[in-house]
PDB file of N, CA and C in Angstrom:
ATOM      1  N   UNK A   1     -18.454   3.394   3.792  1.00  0.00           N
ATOM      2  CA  UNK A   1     -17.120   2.973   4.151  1.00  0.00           C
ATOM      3  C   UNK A   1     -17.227   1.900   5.237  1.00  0.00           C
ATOM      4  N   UNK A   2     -16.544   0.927   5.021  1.00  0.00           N
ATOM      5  CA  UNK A   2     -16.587  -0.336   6.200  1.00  0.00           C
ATOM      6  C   UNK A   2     -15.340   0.260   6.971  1.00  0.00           C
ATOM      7  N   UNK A   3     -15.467  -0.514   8.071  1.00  0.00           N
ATOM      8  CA  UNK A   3     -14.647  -0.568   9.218  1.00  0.00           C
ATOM      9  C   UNK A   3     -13.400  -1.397   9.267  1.00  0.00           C
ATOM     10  N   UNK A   4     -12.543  -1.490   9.735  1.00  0.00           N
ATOM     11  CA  UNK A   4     -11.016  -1.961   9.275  1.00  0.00           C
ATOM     12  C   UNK A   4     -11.826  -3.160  10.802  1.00  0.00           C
ATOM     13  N   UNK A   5     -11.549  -4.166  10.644  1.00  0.00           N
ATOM     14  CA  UNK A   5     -11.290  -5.034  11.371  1.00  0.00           C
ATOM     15  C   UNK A   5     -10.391  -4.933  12.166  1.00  0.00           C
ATOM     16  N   UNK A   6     -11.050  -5.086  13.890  1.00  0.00           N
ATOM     17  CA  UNK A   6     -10.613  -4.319  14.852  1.00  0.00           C
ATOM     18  C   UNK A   6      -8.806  -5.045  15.315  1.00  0.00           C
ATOM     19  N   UNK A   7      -9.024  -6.479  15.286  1.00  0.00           N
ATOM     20  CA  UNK A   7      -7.935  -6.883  14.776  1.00  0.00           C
ATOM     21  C   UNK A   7      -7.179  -7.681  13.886  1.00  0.00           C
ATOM     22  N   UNK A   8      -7.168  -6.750  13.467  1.00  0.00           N
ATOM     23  CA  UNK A   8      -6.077  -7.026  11.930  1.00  0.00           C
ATOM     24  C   UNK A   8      -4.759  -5.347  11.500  1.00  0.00           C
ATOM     25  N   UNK A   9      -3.995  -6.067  11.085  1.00  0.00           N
ATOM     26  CA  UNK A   9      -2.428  -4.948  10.606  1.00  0.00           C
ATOM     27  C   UNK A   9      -2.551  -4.742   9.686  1.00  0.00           C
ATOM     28  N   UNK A  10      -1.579  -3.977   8.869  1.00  0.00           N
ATOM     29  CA  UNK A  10      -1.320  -3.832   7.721  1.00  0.00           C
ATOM     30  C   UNK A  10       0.226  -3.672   7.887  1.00  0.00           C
ATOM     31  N   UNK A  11       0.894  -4.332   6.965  1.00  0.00           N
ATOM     32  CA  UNK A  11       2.041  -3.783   6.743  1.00  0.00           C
ATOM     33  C   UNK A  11       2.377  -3.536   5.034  1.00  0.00           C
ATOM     34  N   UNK A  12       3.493  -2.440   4.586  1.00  0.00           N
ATOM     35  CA  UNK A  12       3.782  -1.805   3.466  1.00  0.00           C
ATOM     36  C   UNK A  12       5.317  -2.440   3.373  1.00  0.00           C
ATOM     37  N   UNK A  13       5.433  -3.068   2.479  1.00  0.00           N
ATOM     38  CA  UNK A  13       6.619  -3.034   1.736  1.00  0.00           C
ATOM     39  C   UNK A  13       7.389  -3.142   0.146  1.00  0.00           C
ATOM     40  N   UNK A  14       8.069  -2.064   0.420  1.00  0.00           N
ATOM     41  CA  UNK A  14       8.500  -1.686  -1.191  1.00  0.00           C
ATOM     42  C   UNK A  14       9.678  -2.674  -1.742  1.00  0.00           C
ATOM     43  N   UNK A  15       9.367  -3.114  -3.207  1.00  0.00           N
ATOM     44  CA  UNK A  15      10.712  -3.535  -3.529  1.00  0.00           C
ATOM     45  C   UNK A  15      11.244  -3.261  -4.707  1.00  0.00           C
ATOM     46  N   UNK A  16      12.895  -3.390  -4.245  1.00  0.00           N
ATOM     47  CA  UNK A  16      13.652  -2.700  -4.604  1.00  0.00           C
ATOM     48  C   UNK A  16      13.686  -3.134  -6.710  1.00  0.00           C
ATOM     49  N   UNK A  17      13.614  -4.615  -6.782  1.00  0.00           N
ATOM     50  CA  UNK A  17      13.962  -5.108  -8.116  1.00  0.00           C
ATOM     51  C   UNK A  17      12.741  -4.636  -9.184  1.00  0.00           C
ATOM     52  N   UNK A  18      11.583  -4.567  -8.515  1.00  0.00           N
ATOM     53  CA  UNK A  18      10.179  -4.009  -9.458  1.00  0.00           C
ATOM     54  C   UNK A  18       9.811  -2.770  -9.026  1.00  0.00           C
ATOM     55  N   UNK A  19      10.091  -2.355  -8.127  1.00  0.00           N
ATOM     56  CA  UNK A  19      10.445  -0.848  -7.335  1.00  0.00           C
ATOM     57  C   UNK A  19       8.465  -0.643  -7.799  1.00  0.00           C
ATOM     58  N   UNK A  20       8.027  -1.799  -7.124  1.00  0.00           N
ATOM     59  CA  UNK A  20       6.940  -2.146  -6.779  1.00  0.00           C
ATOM     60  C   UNK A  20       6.409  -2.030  -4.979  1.00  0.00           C
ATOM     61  N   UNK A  21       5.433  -2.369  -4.686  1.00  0.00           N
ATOM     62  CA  UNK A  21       5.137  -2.717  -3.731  1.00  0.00           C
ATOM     63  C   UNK A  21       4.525  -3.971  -3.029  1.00  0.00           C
ATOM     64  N   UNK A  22       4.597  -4.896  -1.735  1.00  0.00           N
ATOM     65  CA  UNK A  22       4.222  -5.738  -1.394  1.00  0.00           C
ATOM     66  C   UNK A  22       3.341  -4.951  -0.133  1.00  0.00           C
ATOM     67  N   UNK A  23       1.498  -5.622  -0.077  1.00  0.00           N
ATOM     68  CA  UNK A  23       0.801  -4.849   1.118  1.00  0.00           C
ATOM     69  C   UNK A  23       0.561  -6.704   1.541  1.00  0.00           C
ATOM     70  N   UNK A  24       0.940  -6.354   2.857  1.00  0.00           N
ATOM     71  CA  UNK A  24       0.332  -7.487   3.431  1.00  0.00           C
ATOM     72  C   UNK A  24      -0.382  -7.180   4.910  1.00  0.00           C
ATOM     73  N   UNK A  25      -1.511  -7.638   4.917  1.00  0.00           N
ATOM     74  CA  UNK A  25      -2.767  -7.526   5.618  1.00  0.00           C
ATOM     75  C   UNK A  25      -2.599  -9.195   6.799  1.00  0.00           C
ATOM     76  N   UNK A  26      -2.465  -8.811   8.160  1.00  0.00           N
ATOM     77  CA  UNK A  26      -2.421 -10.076   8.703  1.00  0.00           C
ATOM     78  C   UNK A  26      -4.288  -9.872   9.673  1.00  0.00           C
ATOM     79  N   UNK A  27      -4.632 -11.268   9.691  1.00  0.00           N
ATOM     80  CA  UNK A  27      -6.982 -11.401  10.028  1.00  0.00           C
ATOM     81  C   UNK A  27      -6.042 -12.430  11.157  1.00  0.00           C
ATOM     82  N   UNK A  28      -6.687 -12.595  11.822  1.00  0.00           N
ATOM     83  CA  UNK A  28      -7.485 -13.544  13.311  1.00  0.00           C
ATOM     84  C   UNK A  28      -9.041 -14.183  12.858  1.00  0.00           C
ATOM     85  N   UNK A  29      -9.867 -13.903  11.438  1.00  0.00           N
ATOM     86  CA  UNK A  29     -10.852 -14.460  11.230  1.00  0.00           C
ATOM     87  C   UNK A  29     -11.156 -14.581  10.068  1.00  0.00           C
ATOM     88  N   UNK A  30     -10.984 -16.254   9.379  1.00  0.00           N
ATOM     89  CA  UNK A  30     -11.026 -16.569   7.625  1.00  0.00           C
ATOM     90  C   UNK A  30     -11.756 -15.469   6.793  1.00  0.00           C
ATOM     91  N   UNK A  31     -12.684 -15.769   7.714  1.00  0.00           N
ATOM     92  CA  UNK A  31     -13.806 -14.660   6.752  1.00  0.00           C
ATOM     93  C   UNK A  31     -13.761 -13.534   6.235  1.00  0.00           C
ATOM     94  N   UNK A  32     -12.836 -12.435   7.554  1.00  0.00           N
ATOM     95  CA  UNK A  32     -12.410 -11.325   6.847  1.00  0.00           C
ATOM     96  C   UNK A  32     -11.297 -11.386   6.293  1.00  0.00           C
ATOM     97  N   UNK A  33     -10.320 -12.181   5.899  1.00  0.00           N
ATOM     98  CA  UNK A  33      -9.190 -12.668   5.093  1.00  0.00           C
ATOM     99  C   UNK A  33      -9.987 -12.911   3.449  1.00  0.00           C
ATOM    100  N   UNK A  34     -10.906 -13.627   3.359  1.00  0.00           N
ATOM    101  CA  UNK A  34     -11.767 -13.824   2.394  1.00  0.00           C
ATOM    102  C   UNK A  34     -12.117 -13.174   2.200  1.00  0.00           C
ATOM    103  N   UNK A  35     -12.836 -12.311   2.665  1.00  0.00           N
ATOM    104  CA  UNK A  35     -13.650 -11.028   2.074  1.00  0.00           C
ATOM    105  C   UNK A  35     -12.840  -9.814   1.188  1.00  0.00           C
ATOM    106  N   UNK A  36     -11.383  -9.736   1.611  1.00  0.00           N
ATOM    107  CA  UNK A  36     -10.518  -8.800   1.180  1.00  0.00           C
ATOM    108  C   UNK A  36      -9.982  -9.391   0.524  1.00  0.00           C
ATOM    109  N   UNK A  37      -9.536 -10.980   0.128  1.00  0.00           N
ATOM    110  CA  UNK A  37      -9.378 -10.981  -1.347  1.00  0.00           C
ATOM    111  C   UNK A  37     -10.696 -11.158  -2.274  1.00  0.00           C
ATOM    112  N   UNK A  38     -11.726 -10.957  -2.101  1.00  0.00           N
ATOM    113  CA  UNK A  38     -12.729 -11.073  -3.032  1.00  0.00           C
ATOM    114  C   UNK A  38     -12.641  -9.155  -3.719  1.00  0.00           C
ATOM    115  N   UNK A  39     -12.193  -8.659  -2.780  1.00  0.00           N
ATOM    116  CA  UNK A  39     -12.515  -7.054  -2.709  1.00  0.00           C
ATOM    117  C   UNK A  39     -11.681  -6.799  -3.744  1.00  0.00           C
ATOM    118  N   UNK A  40     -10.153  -7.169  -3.273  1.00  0.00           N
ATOM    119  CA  UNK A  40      -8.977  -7.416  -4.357  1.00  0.00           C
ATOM    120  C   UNK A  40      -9.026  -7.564  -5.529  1.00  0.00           C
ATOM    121  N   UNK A  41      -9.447  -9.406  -5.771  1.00  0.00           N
ATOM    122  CA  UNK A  41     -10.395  -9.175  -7.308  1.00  0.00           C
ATOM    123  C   UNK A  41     -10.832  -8.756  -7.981  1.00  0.00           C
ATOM    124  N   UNK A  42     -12.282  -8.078  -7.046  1.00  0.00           N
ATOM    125  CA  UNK A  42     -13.123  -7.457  -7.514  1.00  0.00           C
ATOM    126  C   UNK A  42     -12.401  -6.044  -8.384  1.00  0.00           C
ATOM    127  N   UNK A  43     -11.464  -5.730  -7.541  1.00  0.00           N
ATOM    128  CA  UNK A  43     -10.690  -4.418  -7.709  1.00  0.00           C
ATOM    129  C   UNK A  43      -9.482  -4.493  -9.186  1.00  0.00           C
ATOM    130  N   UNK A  44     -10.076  -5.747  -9.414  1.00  0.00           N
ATOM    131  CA  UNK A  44      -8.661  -5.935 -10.889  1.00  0.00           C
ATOM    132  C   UNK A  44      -7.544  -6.631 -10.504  1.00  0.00           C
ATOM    133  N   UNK A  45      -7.107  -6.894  -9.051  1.00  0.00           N
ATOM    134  CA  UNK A  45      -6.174  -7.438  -8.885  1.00  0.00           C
ATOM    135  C   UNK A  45      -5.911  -9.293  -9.240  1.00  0.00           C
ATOM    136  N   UNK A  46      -5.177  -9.685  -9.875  1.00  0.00           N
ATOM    137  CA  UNK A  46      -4.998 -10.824 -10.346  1.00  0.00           C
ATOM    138  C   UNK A  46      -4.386 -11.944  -9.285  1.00  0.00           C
ATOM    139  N   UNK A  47      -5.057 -13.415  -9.321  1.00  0.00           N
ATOM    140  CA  UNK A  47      -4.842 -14.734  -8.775  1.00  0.00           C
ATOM    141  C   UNK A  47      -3.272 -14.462  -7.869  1.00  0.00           C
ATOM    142  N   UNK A  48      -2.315 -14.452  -9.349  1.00  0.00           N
ATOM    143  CA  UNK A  48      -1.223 -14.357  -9.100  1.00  0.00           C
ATOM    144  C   UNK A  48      -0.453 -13.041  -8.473  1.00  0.00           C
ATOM    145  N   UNK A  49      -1.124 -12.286  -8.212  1.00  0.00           N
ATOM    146  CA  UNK A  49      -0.499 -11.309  -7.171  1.00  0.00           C
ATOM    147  C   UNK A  49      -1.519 -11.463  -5.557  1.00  0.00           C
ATOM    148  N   UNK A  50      -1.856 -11.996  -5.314  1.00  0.00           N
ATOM    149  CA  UNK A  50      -2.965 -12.740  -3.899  1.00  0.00           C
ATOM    150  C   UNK A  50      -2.366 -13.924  -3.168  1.00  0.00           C
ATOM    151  N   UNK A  51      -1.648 -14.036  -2.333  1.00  0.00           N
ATOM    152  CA  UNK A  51      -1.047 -15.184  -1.225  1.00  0.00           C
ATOM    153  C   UNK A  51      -2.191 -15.009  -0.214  1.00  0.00           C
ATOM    154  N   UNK A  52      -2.938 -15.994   0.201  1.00  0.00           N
ATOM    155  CA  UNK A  52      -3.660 -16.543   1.788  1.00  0.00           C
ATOM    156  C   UNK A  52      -2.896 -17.608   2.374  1.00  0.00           C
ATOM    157  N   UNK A  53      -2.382 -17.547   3.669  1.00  0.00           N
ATOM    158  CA  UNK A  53      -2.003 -18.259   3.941  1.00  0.00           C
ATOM    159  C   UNK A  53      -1.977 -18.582   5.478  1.00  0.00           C
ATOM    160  N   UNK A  54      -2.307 -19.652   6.441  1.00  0.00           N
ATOM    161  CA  UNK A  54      -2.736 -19.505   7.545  1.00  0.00           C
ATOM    162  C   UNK A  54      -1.337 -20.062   8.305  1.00  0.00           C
ATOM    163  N   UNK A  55      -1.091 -19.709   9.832  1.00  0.00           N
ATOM    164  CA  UNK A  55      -0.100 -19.943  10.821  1.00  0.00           C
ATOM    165  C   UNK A  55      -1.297 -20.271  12.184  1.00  0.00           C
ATOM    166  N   UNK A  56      -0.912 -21.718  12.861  1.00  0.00           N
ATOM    167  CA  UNK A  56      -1.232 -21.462  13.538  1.00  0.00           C
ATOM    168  C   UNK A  56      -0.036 -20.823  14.974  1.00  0.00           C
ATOM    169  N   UNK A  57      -1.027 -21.111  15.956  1.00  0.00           N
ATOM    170  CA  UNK A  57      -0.522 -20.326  17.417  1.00  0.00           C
ATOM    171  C   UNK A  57       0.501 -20.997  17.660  1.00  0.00           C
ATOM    172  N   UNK A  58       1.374 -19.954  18.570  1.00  0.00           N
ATOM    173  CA  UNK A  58       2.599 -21.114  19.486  1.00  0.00           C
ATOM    174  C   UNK A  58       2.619 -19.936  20.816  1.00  0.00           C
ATOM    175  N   UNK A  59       3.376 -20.236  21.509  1.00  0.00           N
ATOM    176  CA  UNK A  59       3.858 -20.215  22.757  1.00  0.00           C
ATOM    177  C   UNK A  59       5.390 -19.998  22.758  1.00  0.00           C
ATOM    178  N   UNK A  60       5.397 -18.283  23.352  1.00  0.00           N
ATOM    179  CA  UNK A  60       6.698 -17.599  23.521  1.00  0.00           C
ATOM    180  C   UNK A  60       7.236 -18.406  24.971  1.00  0.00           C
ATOM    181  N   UNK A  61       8.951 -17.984  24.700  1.00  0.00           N
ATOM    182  CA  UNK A  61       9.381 -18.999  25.655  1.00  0.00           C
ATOM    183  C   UNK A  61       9.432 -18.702  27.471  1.00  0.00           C
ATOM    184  N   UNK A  62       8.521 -17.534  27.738  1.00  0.00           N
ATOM    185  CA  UNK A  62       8.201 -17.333  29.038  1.00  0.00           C
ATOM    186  C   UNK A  62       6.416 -18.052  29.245  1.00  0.00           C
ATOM    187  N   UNK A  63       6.079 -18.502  28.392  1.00  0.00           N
ATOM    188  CA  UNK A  63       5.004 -19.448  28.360  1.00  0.00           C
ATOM    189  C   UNK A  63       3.864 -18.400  27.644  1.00  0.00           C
ATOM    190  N   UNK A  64       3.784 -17.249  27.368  1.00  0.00           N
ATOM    191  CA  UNK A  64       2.927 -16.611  26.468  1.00  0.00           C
ATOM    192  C   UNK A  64       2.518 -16.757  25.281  1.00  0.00           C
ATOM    193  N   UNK A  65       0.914 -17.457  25.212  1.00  0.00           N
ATOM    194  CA  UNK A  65       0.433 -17.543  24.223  1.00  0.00           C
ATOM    195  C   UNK A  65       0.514 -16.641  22.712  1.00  0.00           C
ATOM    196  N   UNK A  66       0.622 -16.866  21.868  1.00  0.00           N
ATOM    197  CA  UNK A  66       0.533 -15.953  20.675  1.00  0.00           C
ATOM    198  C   UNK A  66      -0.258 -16.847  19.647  1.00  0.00           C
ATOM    199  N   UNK A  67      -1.243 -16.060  19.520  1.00  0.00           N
ATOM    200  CA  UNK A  67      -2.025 -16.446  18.260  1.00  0.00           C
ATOM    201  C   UNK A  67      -1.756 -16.427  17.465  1.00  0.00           C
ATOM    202  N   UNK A  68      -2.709 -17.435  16.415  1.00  0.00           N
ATOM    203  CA  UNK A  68      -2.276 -17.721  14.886  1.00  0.00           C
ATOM    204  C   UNK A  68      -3.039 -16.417  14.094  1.00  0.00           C
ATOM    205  N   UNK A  69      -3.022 -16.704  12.924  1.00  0.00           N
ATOM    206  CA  UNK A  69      -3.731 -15.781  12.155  1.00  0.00           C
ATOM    207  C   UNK A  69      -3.764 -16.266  10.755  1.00  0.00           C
ATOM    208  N   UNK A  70      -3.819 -15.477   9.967  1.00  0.00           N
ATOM    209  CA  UNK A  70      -3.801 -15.358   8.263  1.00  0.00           C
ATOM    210  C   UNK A  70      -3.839 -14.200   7.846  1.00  0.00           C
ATOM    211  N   UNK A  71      -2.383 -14.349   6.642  1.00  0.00           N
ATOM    212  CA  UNK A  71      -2.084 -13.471   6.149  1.00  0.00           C
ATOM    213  C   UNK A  71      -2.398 -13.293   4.623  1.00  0.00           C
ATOM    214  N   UNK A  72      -2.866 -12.143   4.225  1.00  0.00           N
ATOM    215  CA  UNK A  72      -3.030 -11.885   2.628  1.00  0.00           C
ATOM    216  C   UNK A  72      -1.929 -10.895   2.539  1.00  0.00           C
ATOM    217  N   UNK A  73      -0.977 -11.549   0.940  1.00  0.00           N
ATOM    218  CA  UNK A  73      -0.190 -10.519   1.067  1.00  0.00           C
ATOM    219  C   UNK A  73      -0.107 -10.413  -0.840  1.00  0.00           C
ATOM    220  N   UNK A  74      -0.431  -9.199  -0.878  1.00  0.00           N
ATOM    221  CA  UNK A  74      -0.295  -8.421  -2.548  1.00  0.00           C
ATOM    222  C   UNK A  74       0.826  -8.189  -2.845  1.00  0.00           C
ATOM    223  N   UNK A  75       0.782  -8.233  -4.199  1.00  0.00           N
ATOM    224  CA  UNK A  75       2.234  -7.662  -5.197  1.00  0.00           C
ATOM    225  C   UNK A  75       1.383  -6.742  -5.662  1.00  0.00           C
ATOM    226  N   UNK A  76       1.518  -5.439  -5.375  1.00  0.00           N
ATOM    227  CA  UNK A  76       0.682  -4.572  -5.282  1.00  0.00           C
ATOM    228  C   UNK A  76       1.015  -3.799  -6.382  1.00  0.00           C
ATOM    229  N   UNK A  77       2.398  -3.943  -6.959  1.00  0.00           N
ATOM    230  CA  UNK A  77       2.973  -3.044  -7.960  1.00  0.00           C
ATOM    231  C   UNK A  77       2.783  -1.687  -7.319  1.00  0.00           C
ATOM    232  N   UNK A  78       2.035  -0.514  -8.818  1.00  0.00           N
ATOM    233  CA  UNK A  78       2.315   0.756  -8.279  1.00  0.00           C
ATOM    234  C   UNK A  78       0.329   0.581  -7.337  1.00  0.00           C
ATOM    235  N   UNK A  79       0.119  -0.247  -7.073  1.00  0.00           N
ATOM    236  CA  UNK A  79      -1.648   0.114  -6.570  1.00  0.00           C
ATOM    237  C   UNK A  79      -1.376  -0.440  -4.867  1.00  0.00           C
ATOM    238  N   UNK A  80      -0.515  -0.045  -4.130  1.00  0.00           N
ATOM    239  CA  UNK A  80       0.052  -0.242  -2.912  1.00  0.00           C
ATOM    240  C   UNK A  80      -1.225   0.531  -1.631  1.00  0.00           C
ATOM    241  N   UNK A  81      -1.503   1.560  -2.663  1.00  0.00           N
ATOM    242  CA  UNK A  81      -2.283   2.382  -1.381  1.00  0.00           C
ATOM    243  C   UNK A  81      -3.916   2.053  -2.000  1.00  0.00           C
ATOM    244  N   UNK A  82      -4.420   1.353  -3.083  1.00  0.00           N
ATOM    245  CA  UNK A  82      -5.224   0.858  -3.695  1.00  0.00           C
ATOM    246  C   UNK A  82      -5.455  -0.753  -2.707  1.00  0.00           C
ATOM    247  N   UNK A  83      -4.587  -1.178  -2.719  1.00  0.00           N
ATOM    248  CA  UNK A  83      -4.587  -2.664  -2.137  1.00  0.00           C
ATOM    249  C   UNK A  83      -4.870  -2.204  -0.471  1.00  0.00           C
ATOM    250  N   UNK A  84      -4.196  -1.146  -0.019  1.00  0.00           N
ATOM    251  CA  UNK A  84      -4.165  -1.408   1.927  1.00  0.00           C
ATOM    252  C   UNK A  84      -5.570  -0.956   1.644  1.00  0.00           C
ATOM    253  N   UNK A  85      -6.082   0.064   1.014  1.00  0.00           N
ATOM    254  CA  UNK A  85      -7.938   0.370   1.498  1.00  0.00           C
ATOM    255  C   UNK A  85      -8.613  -0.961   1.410  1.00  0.00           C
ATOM    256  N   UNK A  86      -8.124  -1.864   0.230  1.00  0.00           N
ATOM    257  CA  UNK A  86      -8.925  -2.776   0.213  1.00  0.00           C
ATOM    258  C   UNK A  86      -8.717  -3.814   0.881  1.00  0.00           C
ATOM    259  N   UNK A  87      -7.397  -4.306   1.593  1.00  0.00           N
ATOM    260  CA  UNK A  87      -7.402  -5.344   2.245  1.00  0.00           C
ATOM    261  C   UNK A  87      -7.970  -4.530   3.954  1.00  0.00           C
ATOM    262  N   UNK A  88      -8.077  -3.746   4.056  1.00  0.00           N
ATOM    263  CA  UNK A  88      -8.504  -2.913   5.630  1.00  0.00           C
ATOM    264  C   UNK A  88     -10.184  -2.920   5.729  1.00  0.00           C
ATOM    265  N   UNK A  89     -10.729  -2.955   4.274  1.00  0.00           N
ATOM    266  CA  UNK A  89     -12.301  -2.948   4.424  1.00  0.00           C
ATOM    267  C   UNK A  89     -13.075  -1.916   3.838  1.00  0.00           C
ATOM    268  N   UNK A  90     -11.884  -0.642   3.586  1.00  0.00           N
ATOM    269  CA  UNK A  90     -12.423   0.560   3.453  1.00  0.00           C
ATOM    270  C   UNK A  90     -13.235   0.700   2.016  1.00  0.00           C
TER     271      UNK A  90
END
């Protein structure tokens, strides 16, 4: 079992019209963004259910930095708890 990347999220969301699921996984480092959609793939999941997409940093308006990141985010359908092991590392 790998280790969830110390920082990185997960968030779960269900929707209502495919009464599907969306998992989206936000990295601080390409590589492990990459690595979890290769895992994805690997796992059956298709091109077209896989978004990467990078933000960089800005600055909250008391002058606090906030970092950028990259987010992978699945149309996970019914494989919601299939997709968070795999975008986490596990």
């Amino acid at each position: 079992m790998r280790a969830r990347p110390s920082d990185m999220t997960i968030e779960r969301q269900h929707i209502e019209a495919t009464q599907g699921e969306q998992v989206r996984g936000h990295f601080y480092e390409i590589a492990d963004a990459e690595k979890a959609v290769e895992r994805l793939h690997e796992a059956g999941f298709k091109g077209d259910q896989i978004t990467l997409t990078t933000h960089g940093g800005r600055s909250e308006a008391d002058g606090t930095f906030v970092r950028g990141g990259i987010e992978v985010v699945v149309l996970a359908a019914d494989r919601g708890d299939d997709a968070e092991r795999l975008l986490s590392g596990a």
